[in-house]
Protein backbone atom coordinates (compact mmCIF):
# COMPACT_ATOMS: atom_id res chain seq x y z
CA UNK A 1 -1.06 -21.88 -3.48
CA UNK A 2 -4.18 -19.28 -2.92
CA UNK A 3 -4.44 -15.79 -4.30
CA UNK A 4 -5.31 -12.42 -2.45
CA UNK A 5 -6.10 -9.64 -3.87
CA UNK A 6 -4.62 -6.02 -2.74
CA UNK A 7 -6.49 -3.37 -3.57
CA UNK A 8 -4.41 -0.14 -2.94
CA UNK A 9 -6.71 3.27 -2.66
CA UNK A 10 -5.42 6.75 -2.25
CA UNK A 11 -6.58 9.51 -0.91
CA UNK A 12 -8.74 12.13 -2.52
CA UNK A 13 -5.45 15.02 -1.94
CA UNK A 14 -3.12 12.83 -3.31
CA UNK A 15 -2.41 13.92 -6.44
CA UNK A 16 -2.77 11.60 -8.84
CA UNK A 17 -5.23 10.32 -11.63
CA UNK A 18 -4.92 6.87 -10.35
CA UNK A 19 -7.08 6.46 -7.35
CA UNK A 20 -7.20 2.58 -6.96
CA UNK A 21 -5.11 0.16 -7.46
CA UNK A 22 -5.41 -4.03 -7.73
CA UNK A 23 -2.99 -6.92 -8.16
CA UNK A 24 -3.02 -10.38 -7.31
CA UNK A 25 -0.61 -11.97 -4.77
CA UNK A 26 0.20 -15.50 -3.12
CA UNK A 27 -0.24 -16.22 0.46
CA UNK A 28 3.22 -16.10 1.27
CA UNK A 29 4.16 -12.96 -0.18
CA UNK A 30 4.83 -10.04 2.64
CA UNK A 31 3.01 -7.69 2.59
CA UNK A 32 5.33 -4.69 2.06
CA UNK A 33 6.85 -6.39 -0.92
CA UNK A 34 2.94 -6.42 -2.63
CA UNK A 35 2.66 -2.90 -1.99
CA UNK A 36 6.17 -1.82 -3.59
CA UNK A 37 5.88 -3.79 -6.63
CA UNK A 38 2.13 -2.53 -7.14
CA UNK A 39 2.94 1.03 -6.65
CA UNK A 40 6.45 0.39 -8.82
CA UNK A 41 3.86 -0.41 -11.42
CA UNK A 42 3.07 3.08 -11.74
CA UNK A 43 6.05 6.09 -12.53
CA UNK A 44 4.11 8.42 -11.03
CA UNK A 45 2.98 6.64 -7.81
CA UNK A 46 6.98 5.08 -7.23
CA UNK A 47 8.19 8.64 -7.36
CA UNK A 48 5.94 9.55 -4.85
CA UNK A 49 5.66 6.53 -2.36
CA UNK A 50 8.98 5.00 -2.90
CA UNK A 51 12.48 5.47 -1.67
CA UNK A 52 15.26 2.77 -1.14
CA UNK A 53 12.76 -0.03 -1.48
CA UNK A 54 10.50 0.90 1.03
CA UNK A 55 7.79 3.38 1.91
CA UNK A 56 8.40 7.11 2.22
CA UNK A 57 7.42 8.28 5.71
CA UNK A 58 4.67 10.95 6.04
CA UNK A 59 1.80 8.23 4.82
CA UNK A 60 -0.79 6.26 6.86
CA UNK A 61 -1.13 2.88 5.36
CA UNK A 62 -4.71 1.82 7.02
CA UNK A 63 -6.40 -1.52 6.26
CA UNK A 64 -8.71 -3.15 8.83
CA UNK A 65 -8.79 -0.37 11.13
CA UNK A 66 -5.12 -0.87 11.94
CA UNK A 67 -1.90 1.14 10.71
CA UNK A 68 -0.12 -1.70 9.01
CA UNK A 69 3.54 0.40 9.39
CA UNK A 70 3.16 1.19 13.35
CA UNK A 71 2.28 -2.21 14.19
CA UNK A 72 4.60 -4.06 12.01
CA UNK A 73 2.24 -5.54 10.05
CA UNK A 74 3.72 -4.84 6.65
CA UNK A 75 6.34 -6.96 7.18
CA UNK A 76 3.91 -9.70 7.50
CA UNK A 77 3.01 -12.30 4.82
CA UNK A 78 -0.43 -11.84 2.68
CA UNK A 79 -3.27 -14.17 4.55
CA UNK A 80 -6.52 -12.15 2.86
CA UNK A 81 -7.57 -9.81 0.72
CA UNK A 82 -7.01 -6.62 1.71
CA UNK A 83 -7.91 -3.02 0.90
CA UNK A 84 -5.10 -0.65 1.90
CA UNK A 85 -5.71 2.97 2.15
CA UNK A 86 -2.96 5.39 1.84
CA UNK A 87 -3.05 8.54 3.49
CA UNK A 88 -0.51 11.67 3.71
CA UNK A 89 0.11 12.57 7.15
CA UNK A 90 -0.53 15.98 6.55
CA UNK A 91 -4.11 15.50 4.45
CA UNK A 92 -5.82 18.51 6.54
CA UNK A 93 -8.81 17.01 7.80
């Protein structure tokens, strides 16, 4: 079974010392599920993007161009390697 990478990157006002992350998937995993178990990885980052197994609202998850929550494609399995940018709603600018 292949391998994709997700590369997770956050941005500059979100406070954190980790600003990128990586992990390794396979093809059939969804995509959500990649980005909950990388962030889980991290105390810090599941207290802040985490909440009943999902995403907390008030972040832009942006890869491609394309808001992965808004057009459902989180719920989608892994086909490439992808580099997800996370985003608070409120990032004033």
């Amino acid at each position: 079974m292949k391998k994709y990478t997700i590369t997770i990157r956050l941005h500059s006002s979100i406070s954190s010392n980790l600003k990128i992350l990586k992990k390794e998937f396979e093809e059939s995993t969804i995509l959500l599920n990649a980005l909950i178990l990388t962030l889980s990885s991290y105390k810090e980052l599941s207290d802040l993007f985490i909440l009943n197994n999902n995403i907390k609202p008030g972040f832009l998850l942006l890869a491609n161009k394309i808001e992965l929550r808004t057009t459902k494609k989180l719920y989608t399995p892994i086909i490439e390697d992808l580099i997800i940018r996370i985003i608070p709603i409120s990032h004033g600018g």
